[in-house]
N, C-alpha and C. Protein backbone atom coordinates (compact mmCIF):
# COMPACT_ATOMS: atom_id res chain seq x y z
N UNK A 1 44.46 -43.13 50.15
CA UNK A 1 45.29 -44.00 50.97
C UNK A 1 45.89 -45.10 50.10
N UNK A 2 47.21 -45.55 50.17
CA UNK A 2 47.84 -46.32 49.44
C UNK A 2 47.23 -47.85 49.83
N UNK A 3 46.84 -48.56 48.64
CA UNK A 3 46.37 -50.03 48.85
C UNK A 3 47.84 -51.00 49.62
N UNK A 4 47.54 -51.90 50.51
CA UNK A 4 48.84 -52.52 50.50
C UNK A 4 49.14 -53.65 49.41
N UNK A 5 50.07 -53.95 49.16
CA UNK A 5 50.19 -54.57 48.16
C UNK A 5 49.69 -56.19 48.45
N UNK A 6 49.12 -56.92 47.73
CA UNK A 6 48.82 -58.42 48.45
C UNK A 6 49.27 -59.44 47.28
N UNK A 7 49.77 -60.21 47.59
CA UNK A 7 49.95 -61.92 46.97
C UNK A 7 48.85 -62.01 45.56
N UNK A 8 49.06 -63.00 45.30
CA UNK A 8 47.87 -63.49 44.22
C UNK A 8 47.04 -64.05 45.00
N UNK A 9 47.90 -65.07 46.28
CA UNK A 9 46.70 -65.78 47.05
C UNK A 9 45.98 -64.70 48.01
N UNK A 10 46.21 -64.06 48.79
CA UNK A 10 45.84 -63.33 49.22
C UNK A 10 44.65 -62.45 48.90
N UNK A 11 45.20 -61.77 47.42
CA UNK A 11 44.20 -60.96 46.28
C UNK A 11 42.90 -61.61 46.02
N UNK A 12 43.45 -62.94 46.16
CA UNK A 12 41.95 -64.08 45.43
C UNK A 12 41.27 -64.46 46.78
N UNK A 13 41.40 -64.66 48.09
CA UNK A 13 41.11 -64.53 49.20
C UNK A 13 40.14 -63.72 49.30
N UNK A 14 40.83 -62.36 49.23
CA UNK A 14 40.06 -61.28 49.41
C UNK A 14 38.35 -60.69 48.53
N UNK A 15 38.63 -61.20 47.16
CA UNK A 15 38.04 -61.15 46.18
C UNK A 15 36.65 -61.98 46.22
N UNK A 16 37.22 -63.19 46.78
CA UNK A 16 35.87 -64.17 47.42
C UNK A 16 35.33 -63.79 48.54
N UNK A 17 35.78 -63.33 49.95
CA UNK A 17 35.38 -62.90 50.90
C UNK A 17 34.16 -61.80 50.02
N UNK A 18 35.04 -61.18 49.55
CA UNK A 18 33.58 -59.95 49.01
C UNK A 18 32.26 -60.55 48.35
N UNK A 19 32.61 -61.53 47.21
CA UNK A 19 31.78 -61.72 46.56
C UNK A 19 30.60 -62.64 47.43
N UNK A 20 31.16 -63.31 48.51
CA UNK A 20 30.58 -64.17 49.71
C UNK A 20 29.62 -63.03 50.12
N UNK A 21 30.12 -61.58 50.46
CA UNK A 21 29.49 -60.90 51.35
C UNK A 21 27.92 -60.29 50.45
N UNK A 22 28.65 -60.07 49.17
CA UNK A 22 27.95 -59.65 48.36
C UNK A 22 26.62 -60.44 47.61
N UNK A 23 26.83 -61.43 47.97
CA UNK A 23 25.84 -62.26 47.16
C UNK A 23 24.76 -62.68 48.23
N UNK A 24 25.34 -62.44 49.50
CA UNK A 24 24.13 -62.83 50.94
C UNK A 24 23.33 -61.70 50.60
N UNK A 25 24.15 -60.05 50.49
CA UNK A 25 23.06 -58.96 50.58
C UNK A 25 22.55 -58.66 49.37
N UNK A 26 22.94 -58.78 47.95
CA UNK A 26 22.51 -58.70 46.91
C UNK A 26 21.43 -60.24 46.24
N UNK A 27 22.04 -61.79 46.43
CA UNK A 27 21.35 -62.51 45.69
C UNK A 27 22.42 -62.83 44.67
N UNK A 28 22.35 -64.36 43.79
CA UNK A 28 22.80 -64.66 42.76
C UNK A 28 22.90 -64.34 41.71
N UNK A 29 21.40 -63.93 41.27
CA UNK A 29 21.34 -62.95 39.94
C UNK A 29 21.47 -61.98 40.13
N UNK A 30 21.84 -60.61 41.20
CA UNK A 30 21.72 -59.62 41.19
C UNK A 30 22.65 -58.96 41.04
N UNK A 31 23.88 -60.15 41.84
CA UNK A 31 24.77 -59.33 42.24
C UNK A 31 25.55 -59.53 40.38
N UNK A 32 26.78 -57.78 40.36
CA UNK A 32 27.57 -58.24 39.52
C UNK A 32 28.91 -58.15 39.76
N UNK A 33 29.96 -57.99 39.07
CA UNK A 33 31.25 -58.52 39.31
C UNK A 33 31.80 -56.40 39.36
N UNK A 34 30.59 -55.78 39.10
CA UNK A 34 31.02 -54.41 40.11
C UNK A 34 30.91 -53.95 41.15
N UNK A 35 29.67 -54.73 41.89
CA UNK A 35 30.01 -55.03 43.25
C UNK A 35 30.65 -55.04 44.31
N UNK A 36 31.13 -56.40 43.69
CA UNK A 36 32.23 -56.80 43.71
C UNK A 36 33.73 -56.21 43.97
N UNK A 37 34.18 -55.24 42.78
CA UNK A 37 35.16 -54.53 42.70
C UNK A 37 34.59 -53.21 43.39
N UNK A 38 33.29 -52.44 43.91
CA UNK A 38 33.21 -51.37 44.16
C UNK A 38 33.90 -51.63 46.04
N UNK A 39 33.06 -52.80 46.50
CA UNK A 39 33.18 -53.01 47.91
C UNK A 39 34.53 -53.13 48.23
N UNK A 40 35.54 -53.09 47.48
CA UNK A 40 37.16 -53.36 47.77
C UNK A 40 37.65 -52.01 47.28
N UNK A 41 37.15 -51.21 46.67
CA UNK A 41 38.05 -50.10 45.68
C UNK A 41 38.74 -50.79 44.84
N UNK A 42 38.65 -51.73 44.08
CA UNK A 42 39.22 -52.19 42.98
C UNK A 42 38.48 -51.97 41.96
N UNK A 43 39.02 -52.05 40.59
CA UNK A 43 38.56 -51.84 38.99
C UNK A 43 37.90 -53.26 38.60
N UNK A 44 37.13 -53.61 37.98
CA UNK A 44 36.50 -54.56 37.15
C UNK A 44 37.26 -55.47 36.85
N UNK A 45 38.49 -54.82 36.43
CA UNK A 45 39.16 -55.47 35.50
C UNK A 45 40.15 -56.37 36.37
N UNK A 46 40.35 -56.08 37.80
CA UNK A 46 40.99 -56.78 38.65
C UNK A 46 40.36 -57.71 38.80
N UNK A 47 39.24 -57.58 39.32
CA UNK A 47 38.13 -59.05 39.61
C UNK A 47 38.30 -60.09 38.37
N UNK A 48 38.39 -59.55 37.22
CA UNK A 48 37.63 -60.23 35.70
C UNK A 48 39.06 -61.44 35.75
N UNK A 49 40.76 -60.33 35.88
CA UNK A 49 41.39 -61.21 36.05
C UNK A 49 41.72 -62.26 36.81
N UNK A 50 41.30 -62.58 38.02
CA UNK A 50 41.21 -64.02 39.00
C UNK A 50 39.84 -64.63 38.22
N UNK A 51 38.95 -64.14 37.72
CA UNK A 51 37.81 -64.82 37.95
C UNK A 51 37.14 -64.08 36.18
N UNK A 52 37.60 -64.92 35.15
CA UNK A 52 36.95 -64.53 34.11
C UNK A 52 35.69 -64.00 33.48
N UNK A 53 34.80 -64.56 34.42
CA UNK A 53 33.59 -64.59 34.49
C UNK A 53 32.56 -64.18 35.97
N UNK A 54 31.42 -63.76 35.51
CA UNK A 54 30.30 -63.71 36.72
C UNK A 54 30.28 -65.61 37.27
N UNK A 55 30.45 -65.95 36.30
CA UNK A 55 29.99 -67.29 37.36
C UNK A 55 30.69 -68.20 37.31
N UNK A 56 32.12 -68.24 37.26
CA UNK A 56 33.47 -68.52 37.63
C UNK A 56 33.42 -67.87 39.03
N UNK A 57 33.44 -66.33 39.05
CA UNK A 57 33.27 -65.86 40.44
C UNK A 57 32.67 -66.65 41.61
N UNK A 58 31.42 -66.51 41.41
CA UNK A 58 30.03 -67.12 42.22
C UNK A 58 30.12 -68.67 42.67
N UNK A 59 31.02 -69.51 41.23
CA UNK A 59 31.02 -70.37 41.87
C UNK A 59 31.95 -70.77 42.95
N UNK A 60 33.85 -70.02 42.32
CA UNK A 60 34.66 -70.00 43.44
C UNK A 60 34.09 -69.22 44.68
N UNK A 61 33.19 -68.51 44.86
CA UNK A 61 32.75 -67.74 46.20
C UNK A 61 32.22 -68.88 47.10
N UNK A 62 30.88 -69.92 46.42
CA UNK A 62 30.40 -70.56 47.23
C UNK A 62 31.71 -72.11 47.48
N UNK A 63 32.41 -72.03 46.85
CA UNK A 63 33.37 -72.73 46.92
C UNK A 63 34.12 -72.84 48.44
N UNK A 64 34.27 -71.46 48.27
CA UNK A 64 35.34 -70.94 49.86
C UNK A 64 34.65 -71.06 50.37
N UNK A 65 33.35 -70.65 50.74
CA UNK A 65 32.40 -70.71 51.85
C UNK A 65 32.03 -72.16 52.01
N UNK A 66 32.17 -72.71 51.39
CA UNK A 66 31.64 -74.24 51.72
C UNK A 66 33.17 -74.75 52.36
N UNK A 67 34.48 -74.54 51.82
CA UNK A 67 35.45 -75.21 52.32
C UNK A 67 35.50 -74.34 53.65
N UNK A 68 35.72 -73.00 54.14
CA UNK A 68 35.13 -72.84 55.65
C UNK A 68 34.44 -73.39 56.66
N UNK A 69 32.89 -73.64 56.27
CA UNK A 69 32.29 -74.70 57.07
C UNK A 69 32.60 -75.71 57.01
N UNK A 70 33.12 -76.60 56.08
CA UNK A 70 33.60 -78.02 56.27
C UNK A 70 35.27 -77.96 57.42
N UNK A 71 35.83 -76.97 57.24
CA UNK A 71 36.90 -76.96 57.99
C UNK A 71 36.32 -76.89 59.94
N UNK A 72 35.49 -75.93 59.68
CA UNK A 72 35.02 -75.70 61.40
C UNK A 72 34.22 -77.44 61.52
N UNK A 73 33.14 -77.61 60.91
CA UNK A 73 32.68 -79.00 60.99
C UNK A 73 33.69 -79.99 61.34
N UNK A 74 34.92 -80.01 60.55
CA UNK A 74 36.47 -80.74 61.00
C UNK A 74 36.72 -80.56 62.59
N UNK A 75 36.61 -79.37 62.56
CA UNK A 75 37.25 -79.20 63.74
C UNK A 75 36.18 -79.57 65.33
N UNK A 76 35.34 -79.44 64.73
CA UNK A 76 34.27 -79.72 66.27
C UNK A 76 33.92 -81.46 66.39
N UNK A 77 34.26 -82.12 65.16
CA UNK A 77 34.42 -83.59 65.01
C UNK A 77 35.54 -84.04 65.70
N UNK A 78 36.72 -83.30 65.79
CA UNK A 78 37.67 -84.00 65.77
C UNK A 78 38.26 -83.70 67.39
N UNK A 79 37.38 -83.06 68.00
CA UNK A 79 37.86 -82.72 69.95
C UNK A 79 37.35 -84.45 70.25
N UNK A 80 38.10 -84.23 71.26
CA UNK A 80 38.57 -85.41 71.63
C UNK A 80 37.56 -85.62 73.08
N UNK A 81 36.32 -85.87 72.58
CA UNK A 81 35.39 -86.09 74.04
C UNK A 81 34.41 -86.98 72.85
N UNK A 82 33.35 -87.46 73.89
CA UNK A 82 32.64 -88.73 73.16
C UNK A 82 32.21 -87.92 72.33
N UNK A 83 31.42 -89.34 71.22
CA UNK A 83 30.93 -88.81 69.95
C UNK A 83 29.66 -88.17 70.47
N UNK A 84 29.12 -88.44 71.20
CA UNK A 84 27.60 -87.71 71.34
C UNK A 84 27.94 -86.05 71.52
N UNK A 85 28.63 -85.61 72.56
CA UNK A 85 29.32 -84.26 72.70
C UNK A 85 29.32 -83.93 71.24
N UNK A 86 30.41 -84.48 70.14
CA UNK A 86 30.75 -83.99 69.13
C UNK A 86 29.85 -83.60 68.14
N UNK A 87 28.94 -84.77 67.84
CA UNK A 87 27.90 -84.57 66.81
C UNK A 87 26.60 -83.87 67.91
N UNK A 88 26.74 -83.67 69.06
CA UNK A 88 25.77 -82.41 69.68
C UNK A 88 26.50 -80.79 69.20
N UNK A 89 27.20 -80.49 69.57
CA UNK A 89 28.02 -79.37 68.89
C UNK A 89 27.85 -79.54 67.62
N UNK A 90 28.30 -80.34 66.84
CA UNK A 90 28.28 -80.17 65.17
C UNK A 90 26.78 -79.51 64.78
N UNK A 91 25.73 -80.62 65.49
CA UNK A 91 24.24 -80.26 64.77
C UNK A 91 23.97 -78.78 65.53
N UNK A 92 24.06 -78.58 66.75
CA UNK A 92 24.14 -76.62 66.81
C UNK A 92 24.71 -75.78 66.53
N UNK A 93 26.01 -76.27 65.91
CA UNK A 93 26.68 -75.16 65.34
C UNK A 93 25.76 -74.86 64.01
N UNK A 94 25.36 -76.32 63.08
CA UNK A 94 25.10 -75.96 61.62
C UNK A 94 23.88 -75.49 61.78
N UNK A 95 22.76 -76.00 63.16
CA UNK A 95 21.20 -75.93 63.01
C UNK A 95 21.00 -73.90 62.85
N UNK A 96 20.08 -73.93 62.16
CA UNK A 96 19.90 -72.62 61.60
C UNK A 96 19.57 -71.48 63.44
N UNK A 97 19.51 -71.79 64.59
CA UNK A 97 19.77 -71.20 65.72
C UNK A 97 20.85 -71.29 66.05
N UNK A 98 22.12 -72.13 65.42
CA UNK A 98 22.89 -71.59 65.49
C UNK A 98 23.92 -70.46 65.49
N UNK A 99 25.52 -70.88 65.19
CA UNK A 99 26.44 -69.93 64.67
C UNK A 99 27.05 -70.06 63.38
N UNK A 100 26.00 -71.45 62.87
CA UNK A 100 27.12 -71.90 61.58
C UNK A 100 26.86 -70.83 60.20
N UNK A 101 27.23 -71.16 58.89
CA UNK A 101 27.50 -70.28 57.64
C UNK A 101 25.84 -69.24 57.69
N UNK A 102 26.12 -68.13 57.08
CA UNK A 102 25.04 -67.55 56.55
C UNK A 102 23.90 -68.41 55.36
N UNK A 103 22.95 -68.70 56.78
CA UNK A 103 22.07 -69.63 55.76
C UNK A 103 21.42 -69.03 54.44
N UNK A 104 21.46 -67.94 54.70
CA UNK A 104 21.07 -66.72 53.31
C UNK A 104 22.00 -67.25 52.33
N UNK A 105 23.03 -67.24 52.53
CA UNK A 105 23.90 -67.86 51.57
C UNK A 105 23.53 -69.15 50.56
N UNK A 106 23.59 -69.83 51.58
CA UNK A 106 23.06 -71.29 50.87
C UNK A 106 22.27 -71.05 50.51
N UNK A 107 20.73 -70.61 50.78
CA UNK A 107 19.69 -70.78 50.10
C UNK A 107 19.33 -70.37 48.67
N UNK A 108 20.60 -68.95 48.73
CA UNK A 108 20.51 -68.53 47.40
C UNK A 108 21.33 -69.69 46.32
N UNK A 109 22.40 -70.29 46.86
CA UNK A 109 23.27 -71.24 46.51
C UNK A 109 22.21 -72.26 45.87
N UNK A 110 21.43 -72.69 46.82
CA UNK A 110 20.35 -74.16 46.26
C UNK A 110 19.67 -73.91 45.16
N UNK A 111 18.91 -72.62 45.09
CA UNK A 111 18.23 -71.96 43.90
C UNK A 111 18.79 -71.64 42.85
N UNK A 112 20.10 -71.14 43.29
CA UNK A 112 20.72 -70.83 41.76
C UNK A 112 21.44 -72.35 41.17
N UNK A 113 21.71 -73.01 41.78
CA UNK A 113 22.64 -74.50 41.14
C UNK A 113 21.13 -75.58 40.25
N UNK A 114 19.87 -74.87 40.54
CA UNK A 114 19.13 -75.73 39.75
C UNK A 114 19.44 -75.51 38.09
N UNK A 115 20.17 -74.14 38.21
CA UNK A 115 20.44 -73.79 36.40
C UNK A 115 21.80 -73.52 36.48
N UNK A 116 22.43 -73.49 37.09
CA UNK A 116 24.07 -73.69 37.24
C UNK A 116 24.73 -74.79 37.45
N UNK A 117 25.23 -75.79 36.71
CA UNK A 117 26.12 -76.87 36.93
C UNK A 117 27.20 -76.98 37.99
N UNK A 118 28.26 -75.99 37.47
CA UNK A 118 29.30 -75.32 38.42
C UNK A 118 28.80 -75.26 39.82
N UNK A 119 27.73 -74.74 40.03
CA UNK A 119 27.07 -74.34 41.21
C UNK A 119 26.44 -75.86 42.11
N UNK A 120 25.90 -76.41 41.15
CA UNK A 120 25.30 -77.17 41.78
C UNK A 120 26.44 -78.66 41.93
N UNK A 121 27.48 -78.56 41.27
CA UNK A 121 28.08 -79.56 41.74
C UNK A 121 28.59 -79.07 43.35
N UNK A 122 29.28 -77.59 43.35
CA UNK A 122 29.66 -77.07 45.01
C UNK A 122 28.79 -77.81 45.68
N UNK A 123 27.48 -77.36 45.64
CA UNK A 123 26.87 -77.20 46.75
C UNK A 123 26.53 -79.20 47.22
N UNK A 124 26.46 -79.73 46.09
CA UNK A 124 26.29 -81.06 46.22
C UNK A 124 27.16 -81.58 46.65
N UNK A 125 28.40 -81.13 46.43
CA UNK A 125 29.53 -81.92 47.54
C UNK A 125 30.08 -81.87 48.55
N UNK A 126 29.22 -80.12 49.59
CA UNK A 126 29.10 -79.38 50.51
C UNK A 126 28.14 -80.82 51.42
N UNK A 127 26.91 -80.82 50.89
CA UNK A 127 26.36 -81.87 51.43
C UNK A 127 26.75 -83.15 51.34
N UNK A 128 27.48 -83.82 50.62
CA UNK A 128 27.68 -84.78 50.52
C UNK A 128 28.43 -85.33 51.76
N UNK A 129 29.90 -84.48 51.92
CA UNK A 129 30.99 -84.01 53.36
C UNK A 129 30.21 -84.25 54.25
N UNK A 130 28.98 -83.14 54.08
CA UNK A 130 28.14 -83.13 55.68
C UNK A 130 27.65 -84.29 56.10
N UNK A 131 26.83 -84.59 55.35
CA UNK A 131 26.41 -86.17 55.67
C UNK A 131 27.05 -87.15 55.91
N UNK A 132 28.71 -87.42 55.18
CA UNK A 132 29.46 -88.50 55.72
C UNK A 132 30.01 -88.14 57.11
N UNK A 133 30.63 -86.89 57.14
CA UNK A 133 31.12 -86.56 58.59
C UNK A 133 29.89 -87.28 60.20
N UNK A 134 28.75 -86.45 59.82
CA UNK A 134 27.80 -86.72 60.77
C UNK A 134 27.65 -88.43 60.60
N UNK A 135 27.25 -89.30 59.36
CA UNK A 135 27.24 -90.74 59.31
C UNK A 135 28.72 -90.91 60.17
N UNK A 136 29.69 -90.83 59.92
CA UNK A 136 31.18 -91.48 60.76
C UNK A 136 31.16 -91.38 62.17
N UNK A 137 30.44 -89.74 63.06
CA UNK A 137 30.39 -89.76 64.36
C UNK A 137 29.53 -90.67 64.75
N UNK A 138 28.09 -90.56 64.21
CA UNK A 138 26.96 -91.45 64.66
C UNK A 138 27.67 -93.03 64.71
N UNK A 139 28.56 -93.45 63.77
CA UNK A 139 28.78 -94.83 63.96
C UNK A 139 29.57 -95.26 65.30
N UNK A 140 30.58 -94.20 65.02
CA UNK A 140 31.74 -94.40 66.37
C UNK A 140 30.90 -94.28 67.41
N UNK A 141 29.58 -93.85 67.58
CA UNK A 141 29.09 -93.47 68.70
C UNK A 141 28.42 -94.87 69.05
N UNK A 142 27.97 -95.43 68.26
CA UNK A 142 27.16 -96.57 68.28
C UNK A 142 28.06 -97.96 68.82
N UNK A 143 29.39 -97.78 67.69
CA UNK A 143 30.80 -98.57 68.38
C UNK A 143 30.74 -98.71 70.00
N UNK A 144 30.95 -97.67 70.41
CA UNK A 144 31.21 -96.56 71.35
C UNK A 144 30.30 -97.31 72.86
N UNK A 145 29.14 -97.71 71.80
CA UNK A 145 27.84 -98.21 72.88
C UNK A 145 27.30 -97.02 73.59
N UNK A 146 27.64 -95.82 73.08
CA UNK A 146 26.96 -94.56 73.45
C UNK A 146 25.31 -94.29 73.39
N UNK A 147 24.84 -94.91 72.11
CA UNK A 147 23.61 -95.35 71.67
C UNK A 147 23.42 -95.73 71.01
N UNK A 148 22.03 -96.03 70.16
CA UNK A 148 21.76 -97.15 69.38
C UNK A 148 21.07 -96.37 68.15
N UNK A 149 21.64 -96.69 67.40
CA UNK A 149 21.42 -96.86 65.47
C UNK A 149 21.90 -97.14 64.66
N UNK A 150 20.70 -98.05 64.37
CA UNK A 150 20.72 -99.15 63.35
C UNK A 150 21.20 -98.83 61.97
N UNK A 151 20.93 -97.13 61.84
CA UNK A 151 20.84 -96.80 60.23
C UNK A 151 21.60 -95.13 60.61
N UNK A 152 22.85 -95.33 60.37
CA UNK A 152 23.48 -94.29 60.75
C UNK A 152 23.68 -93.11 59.24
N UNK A 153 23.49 -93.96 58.28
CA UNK A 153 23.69 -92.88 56.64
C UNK A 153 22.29 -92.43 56.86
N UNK A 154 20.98 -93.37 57.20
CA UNK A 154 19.77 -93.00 57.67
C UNK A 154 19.29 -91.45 57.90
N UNK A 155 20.23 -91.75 59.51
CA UNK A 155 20.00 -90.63 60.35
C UNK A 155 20.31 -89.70 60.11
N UNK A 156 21.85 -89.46 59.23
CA UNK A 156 22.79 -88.23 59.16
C UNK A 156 21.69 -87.49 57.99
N UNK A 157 21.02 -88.37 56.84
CA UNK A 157 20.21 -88.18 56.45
C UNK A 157 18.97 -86.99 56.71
N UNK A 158 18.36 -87.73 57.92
CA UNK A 158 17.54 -87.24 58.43
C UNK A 158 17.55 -86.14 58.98
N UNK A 159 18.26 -86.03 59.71
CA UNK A 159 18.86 -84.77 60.57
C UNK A 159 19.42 -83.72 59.35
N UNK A 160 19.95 -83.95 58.18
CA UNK A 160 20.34 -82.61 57.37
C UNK A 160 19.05 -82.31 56.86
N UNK A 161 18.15 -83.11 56.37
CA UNK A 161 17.01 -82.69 55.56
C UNK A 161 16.19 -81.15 56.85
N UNK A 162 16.20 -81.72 58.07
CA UNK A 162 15.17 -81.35 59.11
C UNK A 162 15.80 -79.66 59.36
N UNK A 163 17.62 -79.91 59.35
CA UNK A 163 18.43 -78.50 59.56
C UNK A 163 17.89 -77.84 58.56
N UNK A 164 17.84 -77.87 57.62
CA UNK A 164 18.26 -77.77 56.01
C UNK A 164 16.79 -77.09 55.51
N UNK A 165 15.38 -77.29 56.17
CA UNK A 165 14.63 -77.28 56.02
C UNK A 165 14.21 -76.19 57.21
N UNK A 166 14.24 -76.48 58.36
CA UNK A 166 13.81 -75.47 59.48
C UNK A 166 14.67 -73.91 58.52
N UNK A 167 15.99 -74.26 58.52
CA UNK A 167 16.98 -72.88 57.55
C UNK A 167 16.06 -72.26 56.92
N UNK A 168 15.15 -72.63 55.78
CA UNK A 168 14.40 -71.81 55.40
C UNK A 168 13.22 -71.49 55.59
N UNK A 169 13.11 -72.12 56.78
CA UNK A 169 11.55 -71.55 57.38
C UNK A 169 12.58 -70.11 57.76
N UNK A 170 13.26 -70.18 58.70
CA UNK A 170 13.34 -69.12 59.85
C UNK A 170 14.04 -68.28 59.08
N UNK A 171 15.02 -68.35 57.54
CA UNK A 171 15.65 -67.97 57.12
C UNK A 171 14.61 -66.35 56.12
N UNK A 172 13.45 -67.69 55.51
CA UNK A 172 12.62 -66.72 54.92
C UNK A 172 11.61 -66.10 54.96
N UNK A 173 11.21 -66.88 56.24
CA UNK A 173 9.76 -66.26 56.64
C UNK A 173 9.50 -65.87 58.04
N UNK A 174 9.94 -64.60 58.25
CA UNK A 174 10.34 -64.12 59.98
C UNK A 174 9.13 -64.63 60.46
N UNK A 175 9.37 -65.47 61.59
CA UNK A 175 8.40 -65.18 62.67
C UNK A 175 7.49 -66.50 62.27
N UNK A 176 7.92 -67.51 61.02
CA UNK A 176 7.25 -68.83 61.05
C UNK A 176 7.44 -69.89 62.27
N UNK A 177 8.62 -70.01 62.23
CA UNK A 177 8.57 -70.98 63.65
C UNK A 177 9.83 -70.22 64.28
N UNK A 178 9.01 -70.31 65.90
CA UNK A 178 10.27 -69.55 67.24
C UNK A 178 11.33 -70.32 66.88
N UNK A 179 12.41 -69.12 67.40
CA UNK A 179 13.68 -70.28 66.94
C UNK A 179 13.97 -71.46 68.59
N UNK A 180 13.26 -70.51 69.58
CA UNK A 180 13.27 -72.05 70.44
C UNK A 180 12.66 -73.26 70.29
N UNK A 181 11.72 -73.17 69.74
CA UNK A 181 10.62 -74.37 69.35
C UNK A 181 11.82 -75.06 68.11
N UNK A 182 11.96 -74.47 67.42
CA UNK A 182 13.21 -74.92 66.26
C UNK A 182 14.35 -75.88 66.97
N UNK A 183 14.72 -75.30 68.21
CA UNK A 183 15.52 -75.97 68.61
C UNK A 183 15.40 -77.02 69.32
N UNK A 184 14.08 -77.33 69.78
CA UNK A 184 13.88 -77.94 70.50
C UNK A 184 13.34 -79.33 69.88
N UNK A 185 12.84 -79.03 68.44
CA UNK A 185 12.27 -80.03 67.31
C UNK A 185 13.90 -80.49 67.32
N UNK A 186 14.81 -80.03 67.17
CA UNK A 186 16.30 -80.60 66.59
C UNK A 186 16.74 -81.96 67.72
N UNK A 187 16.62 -81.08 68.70
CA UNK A 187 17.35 -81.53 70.05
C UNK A 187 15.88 -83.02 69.92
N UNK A 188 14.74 -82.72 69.88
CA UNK A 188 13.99 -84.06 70.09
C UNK A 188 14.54 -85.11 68.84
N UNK A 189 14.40 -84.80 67.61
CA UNK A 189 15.06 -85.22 66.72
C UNK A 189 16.28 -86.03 67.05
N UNK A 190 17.18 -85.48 67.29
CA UNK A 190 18.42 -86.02 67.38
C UNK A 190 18.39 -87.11 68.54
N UNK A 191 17.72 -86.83 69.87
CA UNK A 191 17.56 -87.96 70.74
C UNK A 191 16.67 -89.27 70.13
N UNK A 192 15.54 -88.64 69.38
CA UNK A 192 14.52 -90.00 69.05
C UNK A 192 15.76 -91.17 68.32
N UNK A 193 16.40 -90.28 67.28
CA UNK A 193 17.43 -91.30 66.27
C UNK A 193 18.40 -91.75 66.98
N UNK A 194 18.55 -91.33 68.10
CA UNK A 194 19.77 -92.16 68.90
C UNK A 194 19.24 -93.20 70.24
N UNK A 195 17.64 -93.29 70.49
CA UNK A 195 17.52 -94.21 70.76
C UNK A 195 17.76 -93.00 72.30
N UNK A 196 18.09 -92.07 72.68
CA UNK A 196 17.99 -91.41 74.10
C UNK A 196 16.57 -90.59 74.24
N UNK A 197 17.08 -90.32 75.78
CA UNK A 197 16.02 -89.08 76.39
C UNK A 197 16.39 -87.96 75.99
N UNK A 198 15.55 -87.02 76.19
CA UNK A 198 16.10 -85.32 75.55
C UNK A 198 17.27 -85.12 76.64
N UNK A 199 16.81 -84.90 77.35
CA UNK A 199 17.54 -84.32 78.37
C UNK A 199 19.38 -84.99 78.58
N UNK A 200 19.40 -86.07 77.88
CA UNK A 200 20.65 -86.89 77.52
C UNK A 200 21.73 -85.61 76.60
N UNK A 201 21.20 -84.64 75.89
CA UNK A 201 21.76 -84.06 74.97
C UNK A 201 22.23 -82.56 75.43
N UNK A 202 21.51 -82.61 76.80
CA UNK A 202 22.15 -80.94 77.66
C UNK A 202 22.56 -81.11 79.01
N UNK A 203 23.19 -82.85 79.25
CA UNK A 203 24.27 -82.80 80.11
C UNK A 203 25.15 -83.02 79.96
C-alpha cells in the first residue's frame, strides 16, 4: 500500500507518537530507534534523520508527551466556573485513577533522567508547569474566598508529591492500594489543604 506522503511536521509528529507508544511497552533502555521505525514501516534511517540519536529521540518523545498534558491541564484550568471545580477536575484528571498521561510513561521518564540530563531537564519542567498551574488556581480560589490557604506553593506541593507517589504504587504494584481507597486519600487530601469537608469536592 502506498505511504501517504506527510510534511516534515507531520513526519516528526508521527515519529514521536511511536516512540511515546514504544517506550510505555518496551521501557527506556530497551526500546531502540528500530522499534521505532518497525511500528510505522519506516527504515532506520528515516527516524535517525529527525532525530540523530536514541536519546535525542527519547528525549523529544517525552517532550511531546509532556507538552500534551500541559495543554489538557491548560485547558481544564481555564473553563470558566470557580476555581475549586477547576483544580477538582485538574487533580482527577492527573490523579493516577484517573484519565490523565500514561503513568508508565513517566515513571520510566523519572528513572531514566537520573542519568540523562536531556531527560531530566523535560521531566523537571513538566513538574515545574504542574505545580505553578495548580499554585495559581489554589490562590484565585483563596482570592475568591472559596477557601482557605495559607500556603498555596505548599499545597500544590503537596498534592503532586501524594499523585505522583500513589502513580507508582498502583502503577507498579497491582493490587497495592484499591484504586478507590486511592481516590478517596486524594479527595481527603485535597479538602484537609483547603480548609473544607469531603463532601464539598462532589457537589
Amino acid at each position: 500500500m502506498t505511504r501517504v506522503r506527510l510534511s516534515v511536521t507531520e513526519r516528526r509528529e508521527e515519529l514521536l507518537r511511536a516512540a511515546v507508544e514504544q517506550i510505555e511497552a518496551r521501557g527506556v533502555v530497551a526500546v531502540r530507534i528500530a522499534d521505532v521505525a518497525s511500528a510505522l514501516g519506516v527504515s532506520n534511517a528515516l527516524v535517525l534523520y529527525h532525530f540523530s540519536t536514541k536519546e535525542k529521540l527519547v528525549a523529544a518523545a517525552f517532550t511531546y508527551a509532556a507538552e500534551g498534558d500541559l495543554a489538557q491541564l491548560r485547558r481544564l484550568l481555564d473553563r470558566r466556573t470557580t476555581a475549586l471545580r477547576r483544580l477538582r477536575a485538574a487533580v482527577r484528571w492527573y490523579a493516577p485513577t484517573g484519565q490523565a498521561k500514561g503513568w508508565r510513561l513517566w515513571i520510566e521518564g523519572w528513572a531514566a533522567a537520573l542519568r540523562e540530563p536531556a531527560l531530566r531537564e523535560v521531566t523537571r519542567d513538566l513538574d515545574r508547569q504542574w505545580k505553578a498551574a495548580l499554585t495559581e488556581v489554589i490562590a484565585e480560589g483563596v482570592a475568591a474566598g472559596e477557601f482557605v490557604c495559607p500556603d498555596p506553593t505548599g499545597t500544590a506541593l503537596r498534592l503532586t508529591a501524594l499523585l505522583d507517589g500513589l502513580a507508582v504504587q498502583l502503577t507498579s504494584y497491582a493490587g497495592a492500594v484499591p484504586r478507590v481507597r486511592a481516590q478517596e486519600w486524594v479527595d481527603e487530601t485535597v479538602a484537609r489543604e483547603l480548609g473544607l469537608a469531603r463532601e464539598a469536592l462532589t457537589t
